[in-house]
Protein backbone atom coordinates (compact mmCIF):
# COMPACT_ATOMS: atom_id res chain seq x y z
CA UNK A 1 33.48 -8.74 3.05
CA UNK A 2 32.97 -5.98 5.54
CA UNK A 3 36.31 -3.64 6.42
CA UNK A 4 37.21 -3.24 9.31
CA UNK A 5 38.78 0.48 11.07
CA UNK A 6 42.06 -1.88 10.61
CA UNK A 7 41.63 -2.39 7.33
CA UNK A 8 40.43 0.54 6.42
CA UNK A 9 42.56 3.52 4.34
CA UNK A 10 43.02 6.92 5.70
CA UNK A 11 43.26 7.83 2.04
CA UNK A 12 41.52 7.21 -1.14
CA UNK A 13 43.11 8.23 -4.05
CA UNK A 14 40.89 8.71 -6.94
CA UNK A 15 42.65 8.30 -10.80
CA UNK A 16 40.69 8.46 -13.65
CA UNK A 17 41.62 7.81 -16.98
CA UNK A 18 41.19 7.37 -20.88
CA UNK A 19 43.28 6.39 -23.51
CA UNK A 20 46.32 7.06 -21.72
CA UNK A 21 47.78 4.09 -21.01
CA UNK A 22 51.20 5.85 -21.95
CA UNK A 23 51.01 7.69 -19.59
CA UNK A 24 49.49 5.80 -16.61
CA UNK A 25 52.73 3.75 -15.52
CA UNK A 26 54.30 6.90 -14.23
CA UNK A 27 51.68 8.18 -12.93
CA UNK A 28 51.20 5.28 -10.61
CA UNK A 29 55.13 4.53 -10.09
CA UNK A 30 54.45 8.49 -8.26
CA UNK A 31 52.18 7.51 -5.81
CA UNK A 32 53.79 4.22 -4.95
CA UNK A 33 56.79 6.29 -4.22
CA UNK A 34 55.40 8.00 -0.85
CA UNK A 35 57.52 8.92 2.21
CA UNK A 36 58.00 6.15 4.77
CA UNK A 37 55.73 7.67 7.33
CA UNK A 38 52.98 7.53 4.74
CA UNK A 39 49.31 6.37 6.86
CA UNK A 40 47.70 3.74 4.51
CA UNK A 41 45.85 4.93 1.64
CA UNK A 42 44.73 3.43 -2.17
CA UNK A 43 44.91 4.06 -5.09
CA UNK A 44 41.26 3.34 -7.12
CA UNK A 45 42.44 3.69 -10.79
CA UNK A 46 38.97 4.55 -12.97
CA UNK A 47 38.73 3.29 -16.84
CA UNK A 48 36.32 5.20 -18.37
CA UNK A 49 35.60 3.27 -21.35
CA UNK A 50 39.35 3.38 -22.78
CA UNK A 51 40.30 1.42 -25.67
CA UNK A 52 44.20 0.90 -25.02
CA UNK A 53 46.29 -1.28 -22.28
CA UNK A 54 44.68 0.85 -19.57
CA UNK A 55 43.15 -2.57 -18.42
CA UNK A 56 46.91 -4.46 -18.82
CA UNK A 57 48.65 -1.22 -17.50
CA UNK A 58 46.78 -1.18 -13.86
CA UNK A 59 46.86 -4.80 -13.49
CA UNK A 60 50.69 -5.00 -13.40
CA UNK A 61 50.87 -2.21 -10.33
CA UNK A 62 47.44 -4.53 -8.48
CA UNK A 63 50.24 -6.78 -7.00
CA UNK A 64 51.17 -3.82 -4.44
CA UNK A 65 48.25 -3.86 -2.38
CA UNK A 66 47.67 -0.59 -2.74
CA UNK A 67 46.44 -0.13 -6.65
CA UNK A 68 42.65 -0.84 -7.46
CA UNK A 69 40.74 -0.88 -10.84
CA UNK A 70 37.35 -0.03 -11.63
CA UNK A 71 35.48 0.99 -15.12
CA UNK A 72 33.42 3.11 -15.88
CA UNK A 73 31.21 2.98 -19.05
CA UNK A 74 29.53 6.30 -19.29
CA UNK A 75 31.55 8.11 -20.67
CA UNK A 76 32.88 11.49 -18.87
CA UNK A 77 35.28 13.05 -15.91
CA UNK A 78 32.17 13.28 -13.68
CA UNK A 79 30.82 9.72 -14.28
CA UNK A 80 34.38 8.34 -13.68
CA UNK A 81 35.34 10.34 -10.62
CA UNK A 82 31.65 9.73 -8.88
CA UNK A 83 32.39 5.87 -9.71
CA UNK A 84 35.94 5.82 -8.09
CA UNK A 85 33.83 7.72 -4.88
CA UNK A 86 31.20 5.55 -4.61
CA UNK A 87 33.77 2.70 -3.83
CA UNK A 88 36.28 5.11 -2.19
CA UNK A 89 36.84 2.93 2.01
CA UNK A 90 38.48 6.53 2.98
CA UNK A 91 37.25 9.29 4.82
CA UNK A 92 39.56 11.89 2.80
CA UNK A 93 38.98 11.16 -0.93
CA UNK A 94 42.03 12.76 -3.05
CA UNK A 95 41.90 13.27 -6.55
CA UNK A 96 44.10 13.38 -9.27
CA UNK A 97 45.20 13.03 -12.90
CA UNK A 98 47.27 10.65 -15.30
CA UNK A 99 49.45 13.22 -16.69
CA UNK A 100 50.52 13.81 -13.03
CA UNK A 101 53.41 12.91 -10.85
CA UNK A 102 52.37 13.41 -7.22
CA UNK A 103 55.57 14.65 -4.94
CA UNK A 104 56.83 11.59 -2.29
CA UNK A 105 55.32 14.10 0.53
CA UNK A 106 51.45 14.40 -1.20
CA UNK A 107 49.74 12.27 0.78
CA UNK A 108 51.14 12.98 4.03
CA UNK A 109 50.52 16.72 3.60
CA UNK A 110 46.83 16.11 2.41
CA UNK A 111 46.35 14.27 5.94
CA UNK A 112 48.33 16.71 7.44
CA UNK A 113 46.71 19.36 6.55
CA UNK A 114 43.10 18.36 7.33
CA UNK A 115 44.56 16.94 10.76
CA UNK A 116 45.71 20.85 11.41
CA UNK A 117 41.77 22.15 10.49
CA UNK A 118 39.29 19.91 11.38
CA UNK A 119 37.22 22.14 10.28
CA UNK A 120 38.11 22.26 6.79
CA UNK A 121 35.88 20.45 4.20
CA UNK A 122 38.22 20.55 0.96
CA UNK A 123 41.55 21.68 0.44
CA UNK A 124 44.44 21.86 -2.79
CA UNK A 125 47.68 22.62 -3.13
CA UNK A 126 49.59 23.57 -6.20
CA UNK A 127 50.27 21.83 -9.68
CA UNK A 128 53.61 22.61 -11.26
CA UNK A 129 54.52 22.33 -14.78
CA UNK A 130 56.79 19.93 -16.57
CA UNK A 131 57.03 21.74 -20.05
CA UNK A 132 57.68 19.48 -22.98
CA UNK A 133 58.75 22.51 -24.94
CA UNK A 134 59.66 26.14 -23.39
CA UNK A 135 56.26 27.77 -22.74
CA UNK A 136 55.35 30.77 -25.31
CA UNK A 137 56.30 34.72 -24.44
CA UNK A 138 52.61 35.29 -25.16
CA UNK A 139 51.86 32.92 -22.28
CA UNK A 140 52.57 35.05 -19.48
CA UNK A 141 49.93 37.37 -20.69
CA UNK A 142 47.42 35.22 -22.03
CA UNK A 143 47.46 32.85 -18.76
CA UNK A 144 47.47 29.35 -18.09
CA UNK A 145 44.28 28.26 -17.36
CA UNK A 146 44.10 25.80 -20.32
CA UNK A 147 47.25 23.96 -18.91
CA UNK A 148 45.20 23.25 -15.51
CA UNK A 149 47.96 24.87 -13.13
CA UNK A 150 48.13 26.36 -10.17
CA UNK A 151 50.15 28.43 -7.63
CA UNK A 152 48.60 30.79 -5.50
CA UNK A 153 51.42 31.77 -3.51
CA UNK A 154 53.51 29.99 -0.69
CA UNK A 155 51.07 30.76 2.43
CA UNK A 156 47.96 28.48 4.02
CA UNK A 157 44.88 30.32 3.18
CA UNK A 158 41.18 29.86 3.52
CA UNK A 159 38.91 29.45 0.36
CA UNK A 160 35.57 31.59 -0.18
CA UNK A 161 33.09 33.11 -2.31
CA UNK A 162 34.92 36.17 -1.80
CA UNK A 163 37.80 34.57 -2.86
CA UNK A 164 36.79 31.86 -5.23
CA UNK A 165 40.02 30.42 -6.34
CA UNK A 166 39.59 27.32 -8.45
CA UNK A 167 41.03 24.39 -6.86
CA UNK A 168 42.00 22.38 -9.66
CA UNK A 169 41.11 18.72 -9.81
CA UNK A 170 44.31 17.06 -10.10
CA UNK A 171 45.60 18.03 -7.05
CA UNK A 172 42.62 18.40 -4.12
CA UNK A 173 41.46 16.32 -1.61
CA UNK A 174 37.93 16.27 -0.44
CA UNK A 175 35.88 14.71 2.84
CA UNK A 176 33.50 12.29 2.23
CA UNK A 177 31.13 14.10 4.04
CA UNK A 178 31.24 17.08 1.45
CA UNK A 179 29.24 14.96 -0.71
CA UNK A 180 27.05 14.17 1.72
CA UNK A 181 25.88 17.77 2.01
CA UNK A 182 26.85 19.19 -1.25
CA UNK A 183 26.60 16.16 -3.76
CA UNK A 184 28.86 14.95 -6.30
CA UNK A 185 30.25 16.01 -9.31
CA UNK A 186 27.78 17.37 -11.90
CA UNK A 187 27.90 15.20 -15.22
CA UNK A 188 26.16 18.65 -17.23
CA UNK A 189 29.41 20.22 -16.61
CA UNK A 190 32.12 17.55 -17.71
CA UNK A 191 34.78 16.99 -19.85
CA UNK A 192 34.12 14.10 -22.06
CA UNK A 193 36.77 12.27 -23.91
CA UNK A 194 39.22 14.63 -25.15
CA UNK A 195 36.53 17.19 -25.19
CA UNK A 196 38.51 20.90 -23.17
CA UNK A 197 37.27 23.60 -20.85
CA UNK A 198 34.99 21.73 -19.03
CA UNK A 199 34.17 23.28 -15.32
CA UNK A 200 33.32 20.32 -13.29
CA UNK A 201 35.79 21.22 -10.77
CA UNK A 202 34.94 25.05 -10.29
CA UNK A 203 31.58 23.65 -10.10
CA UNK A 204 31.54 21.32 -7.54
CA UNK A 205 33.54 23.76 -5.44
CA UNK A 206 31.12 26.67 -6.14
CA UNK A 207 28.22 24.50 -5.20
CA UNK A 208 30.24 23.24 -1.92
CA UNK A 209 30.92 26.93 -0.72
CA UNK A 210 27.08 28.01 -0.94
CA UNK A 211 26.61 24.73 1.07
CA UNK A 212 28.40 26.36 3.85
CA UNK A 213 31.83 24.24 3.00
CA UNK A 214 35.12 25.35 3.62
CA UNK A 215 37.82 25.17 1.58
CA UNK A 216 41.78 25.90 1.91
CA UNK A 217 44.73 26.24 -0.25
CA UNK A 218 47.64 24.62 1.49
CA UNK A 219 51.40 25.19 -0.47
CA UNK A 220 52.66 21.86 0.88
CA UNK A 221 50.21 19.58 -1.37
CA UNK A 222 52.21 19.83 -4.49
CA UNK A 223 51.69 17.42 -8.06
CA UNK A 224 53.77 18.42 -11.24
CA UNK A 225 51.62 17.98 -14.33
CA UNK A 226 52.74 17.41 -17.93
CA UNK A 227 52.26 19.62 -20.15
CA UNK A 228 52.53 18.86 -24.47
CA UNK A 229 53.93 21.25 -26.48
CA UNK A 230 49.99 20.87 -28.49
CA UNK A 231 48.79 22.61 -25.41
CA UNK A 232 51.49 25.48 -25.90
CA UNK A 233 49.79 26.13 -29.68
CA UNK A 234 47.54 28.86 -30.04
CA UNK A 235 44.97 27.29 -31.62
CA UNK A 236 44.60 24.72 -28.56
CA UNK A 237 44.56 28.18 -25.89
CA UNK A 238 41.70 29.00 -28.55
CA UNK A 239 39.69 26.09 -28.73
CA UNK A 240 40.03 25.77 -24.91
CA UNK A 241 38.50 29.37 -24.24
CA UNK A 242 35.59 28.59 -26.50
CA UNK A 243 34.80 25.45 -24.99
CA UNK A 244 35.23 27.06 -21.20
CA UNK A 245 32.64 29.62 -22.22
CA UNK A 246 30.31 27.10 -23.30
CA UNK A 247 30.70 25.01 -19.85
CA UNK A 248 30.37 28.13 -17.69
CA UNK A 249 27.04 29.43 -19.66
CA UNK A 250 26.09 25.74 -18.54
CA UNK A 251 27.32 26.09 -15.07
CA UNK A 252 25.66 29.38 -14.19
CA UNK A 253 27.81 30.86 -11.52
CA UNK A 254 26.05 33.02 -9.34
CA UNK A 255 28.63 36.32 -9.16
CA UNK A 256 29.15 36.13 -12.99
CA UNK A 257 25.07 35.88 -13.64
CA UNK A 258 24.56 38.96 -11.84
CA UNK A 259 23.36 42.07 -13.62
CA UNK A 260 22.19 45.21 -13.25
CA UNK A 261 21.12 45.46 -16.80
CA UNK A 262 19.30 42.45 -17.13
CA UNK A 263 19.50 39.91 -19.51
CA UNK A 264 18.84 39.42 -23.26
CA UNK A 265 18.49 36.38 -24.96
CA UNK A 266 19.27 34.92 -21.64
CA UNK A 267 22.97 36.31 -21.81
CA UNK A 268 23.47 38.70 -18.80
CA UNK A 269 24.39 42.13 -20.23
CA UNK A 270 27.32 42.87 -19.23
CA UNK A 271 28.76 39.85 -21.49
CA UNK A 272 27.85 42.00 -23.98
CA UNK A 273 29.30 44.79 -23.00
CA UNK A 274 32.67 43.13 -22.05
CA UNK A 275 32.76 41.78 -25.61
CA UNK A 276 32.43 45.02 -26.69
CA UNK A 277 35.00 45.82 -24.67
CA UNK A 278 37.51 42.86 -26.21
CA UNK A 279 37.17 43.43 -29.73
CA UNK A 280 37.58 47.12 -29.55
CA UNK A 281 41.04 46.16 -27.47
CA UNK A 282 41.81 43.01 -29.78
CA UNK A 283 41.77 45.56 -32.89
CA UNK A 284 43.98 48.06 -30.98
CA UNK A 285 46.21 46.27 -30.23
CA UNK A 286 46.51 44.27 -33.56
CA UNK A 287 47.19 47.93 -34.68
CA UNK A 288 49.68 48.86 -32.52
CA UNK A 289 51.51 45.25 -33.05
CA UNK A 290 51.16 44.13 -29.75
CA UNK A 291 50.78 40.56 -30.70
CA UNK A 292 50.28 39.04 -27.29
CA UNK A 293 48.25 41.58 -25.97
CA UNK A 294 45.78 40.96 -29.14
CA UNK A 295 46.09 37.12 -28.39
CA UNK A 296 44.73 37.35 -24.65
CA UNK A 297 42.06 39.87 -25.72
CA UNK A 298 40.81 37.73 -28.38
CA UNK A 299 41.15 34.71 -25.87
CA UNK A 300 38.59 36.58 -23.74
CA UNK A 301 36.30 37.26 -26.41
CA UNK A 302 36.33 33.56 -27.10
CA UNK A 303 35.35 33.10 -23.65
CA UNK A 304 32.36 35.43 -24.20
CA UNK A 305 31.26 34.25 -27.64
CA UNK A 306 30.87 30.81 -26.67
CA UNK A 307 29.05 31.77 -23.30
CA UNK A 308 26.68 34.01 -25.09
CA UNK A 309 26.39 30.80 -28.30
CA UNK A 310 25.57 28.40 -25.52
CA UNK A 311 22.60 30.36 -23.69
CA UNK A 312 21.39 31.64 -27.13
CA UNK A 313 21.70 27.93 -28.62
CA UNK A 314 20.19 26.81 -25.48
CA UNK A 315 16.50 29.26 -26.18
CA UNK A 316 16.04 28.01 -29.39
């Protein structure tokens, strides 16, 4: 059956999920809960391959209207969030997670802020945290980038390879002609099961902005995201920084590929050097007792090590 402009959705809301049916419920009750002056959008709900009640948990919200299901058997983010495009009737295609709870006021801003820039090919907002357990001293100086959140501040600003801030993929919303120009998400670069530290979203958006996209950060788009005390150990802040240098060796960003030094064993130089760099400071400070200090050098050597493993791994 063809749709109509009528019929159509302003937004597409993209879901994908695996084994986390537990989880799912909520995450749907969110988005069913928009404001009253909401425009029409879906909600396209991707299995990808899961072997719980994803199936059961998705057909008791298709009743609404509003809820679709799809699977998706090859297994990855990428595959999944491609499939849930490909079938996508909106013009604005949002993305998010199932350990998120989208604000009442999410979809209105998305539409509201591409309505204020035409211009504007991609934008994301910020993902708040709801901590299971109080988050770790060591945090604040280690970072957050494992727990997928972000805040860049409380003002509208524009996205570029200058300033490459990762928009992260459970809260951004993306034209469908984007894709047209830059292409979808790359499956080299995604996470895959409960695999961590994949890039596909820093990818994508990389690849966008050399394309000539623009991108924006706009405050008002706001999702809260779960976050498990396991992702407040230190051994999953470890494993995650391992696995992130592995994806961005496979990504090859541009800026970081640079160097003036050249390249040895097809690892850019100055990863050496900044390695260098860590462990001297990791030993310092395990010295001097500075026991968060050590952790976030050591988290950057991680980073490093597993960049420098992939591309060596990858020449032999």
């Amino acid at each position: 059956m063809q749709v109509t402009d009528a019929d159509r959705p302003v937004v597409s809301v993209v879901l994908c999920t695996y084994n986390r049916s537990h989880l799912l419920a909520a995450a749907l009750d969110a988005l069913l809960r928009q404001a009253p002056d909401t425009p029409p959008y879906e909600v396209i709900v991707v299995d990808n391959n899961s072997t719980d009640a994803t199936h059961q948990v998705v057909e008791s919200f298709i009743a609404s209207g509003i809820v679709r299901y799809a699977f998706e058997g090859r297994q990855g983010l990428s595959h999944a969030r491609n499939h849930g495009l490909s079938i996508a009737r909106a013009d604005l295609i949002a993305f998010s997670d199932d350990d998120v709870r989208v604000t009442s006021t999410w979809i209105v801003s998305i539409v509201q802020a591409f309505a204020e820039h035409p211009n504007v090919d991609m934008v994301g907002g910020k993902v708040e945290p709801i901590w299971e357990d109080a988050p770790p001293p060591w945090l604040r100086e280690s970072g957050d980038a494992p727990l997928a959140l972000a805040d860049f501040g409380d003002h509208v600003f524009r996205i570029t390879s200058d300033r490459a801030v990762c928009l992260i993929g459970a809260n951004v919303a993306i034209r469908r002609r984007l894709f047209d120009r830059a292409g979808t998400f790359s499956p080299t670069v995604q996470r895959v099961g409960d695999g961590i530290g994949s890039t596909e979203d820093y990818e994508f958006e990389l690849r966008a902005l050399g394309r000539g996209a623009t991108a924006m950060y706009d405050p008002r788009i706001v999702v809260r995201a779960l976050v498990p005390r396991e992702r407040l150990m230190k051994r999953y802040h470890r494993a995650w920084h391992s696995g992130h240098g592995r994806f961005y060796a496979l990504m090859r960003d541009p800026s970081f590929e640079r160097s003036g030094l050249g390249t040895l064993l097809g690892v850019p130089a100055h990863v050496y050097r900044s390695a260098l760099g860590e462990a001297a400071a990791w030993v310092g400070s395990v010295l001097a007792r500075r026991n968060a200090a050590a952790f976030a050098h050591e988290l950057r050597l991680r980073f490093l090590c597993g960049f420098a493993a992939q591309r060596i791994l990858q020449r032999i």
